[in-house]
Protein backbone atom coordinates (compact mmCIF):
# COMPACT_ATOMS: atom_id res chain seq x y z
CA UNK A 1 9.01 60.74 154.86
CA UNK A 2 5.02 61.17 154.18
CA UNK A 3 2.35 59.79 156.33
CA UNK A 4 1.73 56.56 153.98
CA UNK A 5 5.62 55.93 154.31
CA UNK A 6 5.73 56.17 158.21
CA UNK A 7 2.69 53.99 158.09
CA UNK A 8 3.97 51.51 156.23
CA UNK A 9 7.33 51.38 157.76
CA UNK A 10 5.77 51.58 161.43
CA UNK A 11 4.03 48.16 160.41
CA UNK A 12 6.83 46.45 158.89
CA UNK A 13 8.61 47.48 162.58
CA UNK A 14 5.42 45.64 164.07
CA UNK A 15 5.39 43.22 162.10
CA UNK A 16 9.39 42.33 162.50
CA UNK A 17 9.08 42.70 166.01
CA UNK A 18 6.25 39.90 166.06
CA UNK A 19 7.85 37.76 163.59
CA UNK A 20 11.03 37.73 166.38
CA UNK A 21 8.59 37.30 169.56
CA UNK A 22 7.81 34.20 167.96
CA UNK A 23 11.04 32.48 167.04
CA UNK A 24 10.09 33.30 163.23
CA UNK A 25 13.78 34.71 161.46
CA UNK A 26 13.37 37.81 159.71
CA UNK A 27 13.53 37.67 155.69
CA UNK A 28 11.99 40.48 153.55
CA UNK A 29 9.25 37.67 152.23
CA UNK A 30 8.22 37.10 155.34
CA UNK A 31 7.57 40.85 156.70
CA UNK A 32 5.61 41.26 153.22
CA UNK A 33 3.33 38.80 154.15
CA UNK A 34 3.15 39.82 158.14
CA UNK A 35 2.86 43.16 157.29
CA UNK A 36 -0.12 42.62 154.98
CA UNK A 37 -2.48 39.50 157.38
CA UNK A 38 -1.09 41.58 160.63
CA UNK A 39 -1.80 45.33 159.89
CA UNK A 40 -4.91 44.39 161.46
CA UNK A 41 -7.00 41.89 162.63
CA UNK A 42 -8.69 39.87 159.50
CA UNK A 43 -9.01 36.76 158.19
CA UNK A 44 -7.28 36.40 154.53
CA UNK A 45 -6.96 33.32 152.28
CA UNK A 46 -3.65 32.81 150.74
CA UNK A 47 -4.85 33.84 147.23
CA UNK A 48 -5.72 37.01 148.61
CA UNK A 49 -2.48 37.50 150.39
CA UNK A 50 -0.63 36.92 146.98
CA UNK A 51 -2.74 39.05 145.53
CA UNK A 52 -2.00 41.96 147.36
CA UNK A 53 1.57 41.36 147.29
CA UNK A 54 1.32 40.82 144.00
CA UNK A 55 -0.76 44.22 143.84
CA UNK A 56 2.36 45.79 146.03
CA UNK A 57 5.20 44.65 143.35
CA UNK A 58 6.27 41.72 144.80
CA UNK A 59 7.45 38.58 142.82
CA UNK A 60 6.59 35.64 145.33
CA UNK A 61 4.98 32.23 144.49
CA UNK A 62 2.16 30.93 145.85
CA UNK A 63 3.84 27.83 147.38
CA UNK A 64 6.20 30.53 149.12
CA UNK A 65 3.54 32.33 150.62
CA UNK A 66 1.46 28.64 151.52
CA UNK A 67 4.62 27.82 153.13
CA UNK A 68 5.61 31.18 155.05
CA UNK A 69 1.26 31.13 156.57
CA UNK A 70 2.39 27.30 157.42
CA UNK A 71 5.44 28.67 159.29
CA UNK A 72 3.39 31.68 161.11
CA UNK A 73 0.29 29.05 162.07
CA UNK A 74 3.11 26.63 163.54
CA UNK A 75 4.72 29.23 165.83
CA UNK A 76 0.99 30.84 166.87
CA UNK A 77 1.68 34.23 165.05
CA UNK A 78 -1.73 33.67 163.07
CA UNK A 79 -4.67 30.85 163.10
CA UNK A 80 -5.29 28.68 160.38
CA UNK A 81 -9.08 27.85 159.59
CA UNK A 82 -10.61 25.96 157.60
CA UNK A 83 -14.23 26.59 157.82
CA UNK A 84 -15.98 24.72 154.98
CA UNK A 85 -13.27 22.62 153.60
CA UNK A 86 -12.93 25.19 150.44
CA UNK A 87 -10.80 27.52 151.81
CA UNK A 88 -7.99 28.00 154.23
CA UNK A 89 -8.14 31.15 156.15
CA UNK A 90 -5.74 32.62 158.38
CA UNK A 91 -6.47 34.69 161.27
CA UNK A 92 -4.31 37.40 162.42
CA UNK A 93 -6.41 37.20 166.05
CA UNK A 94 -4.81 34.21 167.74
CA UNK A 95 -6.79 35.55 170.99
CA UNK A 96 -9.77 32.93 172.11
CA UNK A 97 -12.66 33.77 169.95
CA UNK A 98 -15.27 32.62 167.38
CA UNK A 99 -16.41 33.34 164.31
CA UNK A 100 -19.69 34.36 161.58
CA UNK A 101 -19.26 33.77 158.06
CA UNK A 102 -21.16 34.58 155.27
CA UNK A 103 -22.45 31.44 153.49
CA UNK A 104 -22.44 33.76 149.83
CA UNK A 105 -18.77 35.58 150.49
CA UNK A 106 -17.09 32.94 152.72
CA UNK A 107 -16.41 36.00 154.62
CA UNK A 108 -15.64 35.57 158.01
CA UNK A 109 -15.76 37.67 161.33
CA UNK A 110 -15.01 37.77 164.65
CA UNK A 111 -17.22 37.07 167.67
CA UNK A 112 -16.49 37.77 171.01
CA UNK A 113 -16.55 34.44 173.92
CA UNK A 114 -18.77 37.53 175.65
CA UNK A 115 -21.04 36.99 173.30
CA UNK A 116 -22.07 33.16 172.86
CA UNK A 117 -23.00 31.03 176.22
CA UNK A 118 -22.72 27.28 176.02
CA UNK A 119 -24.52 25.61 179.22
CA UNK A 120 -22.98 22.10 179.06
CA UNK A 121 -20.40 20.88 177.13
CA UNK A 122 -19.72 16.61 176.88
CA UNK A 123 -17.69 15.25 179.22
CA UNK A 124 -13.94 14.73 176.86
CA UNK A 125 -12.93 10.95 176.54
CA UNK A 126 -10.73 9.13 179.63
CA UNK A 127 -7.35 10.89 179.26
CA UNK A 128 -8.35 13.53 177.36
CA UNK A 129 -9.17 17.39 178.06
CA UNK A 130 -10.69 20.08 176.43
CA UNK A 131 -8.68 22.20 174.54
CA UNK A 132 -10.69 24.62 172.52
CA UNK A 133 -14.37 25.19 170.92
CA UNK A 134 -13.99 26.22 167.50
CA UNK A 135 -17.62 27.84 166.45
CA UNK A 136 -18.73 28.99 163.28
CA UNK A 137 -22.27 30.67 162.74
CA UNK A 138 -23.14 30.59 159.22
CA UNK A 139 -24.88 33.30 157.86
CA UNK A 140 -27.23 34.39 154.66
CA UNK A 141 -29.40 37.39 154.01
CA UNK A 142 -32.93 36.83 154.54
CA UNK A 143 -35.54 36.94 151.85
C-alpha cells in the first residue's frame, strides 16, 4: 500500500470513527463526504463537496450530499453557516470560534475567541440566555 493509499484509508478510519462518535450510521456515501469536509479543518459549500466527489469518481446527487451535510450539522459533526444568505457553508471546526471572509471569494476563515474582545454584550430577553456569538469580519483588498 503507497503513502497516498495509507493516507486516504487512515482518513476514511477517522472519518468512520467520527461519523460513529456521533450517532451518524456508517454508509460508503457518507464517509465520501466526511472524509473530504473532515480531512481538515475548512469550510466547503455543498457544490464544492460534489465537486470533488465528483472529481474522485463518485456518482452522488446533489440532494444526497444536501441531505447527508443536513444529517452531520444535526448531530454536531460539522457547522452549518450561512454567512451572506448566498451560500451555505459547512464547517468541519465545531470548536467555539469566529470567522473572516472575503467579500470577492466568499472565502471564509477561522479566527480564534483569543483573538476578538467584546466588552459588553446586551442583557438576553426575560427567560432567555446566551447561547453563542456568531461573528463574521468581512474583508476586501485595499486600493
Amino acid at each position: 500500500m503507497g503513502i497516498q493509499s495509507a493516507d486516504a484509508q487512515s482518513n476514511w478510519t477517522r472519518a468512520a470513527v467520527r461519523l460513529t462518535a456521533c450517532g451518524i450510521r456508517v454508509t460508503d456515501q457518507r464517509l465520501q463526504i466526511a472524509s473530504i469536509l473532515l480531512g481538515e479543518p475548512q469550510h466547503l459549500s455543498a457544490e464544492q463537496i460534489t465537486q470533488a466527489l465528483r472529481r474522485d469518481g463518485a456518482r452522488v446527487s446533489k440532494a444526497t450530499v444536501y441531505n447527508t451535510l443536513n444529517l452531520f450539522a444535526a448531530r454536531g459533526l460539522i457547522r452549518q453557516l450561512t454567512v451572506d444568505g448566498s451560500c451555505a457553508w459547512f464547517d468541519s471546526n465545531v470548536a467555539p470560534h469566529y470567522h473572516f471572509q472575503d467579500e470577492h471569494t466568499g472565502a471564509l476563515s477561522d479566527v480564534a475567541l483569543r483573538d476578538v474582545q467584546f466588552s459588553r454584550l446586551p442583557a438576553p430577553p426575560p427567560g432567555m440566555e446566551v447561547a453563542g456569538i456568531d461573528l463574521v469580519i468581512r474583508l476586501r483588498r485595499r486600493g
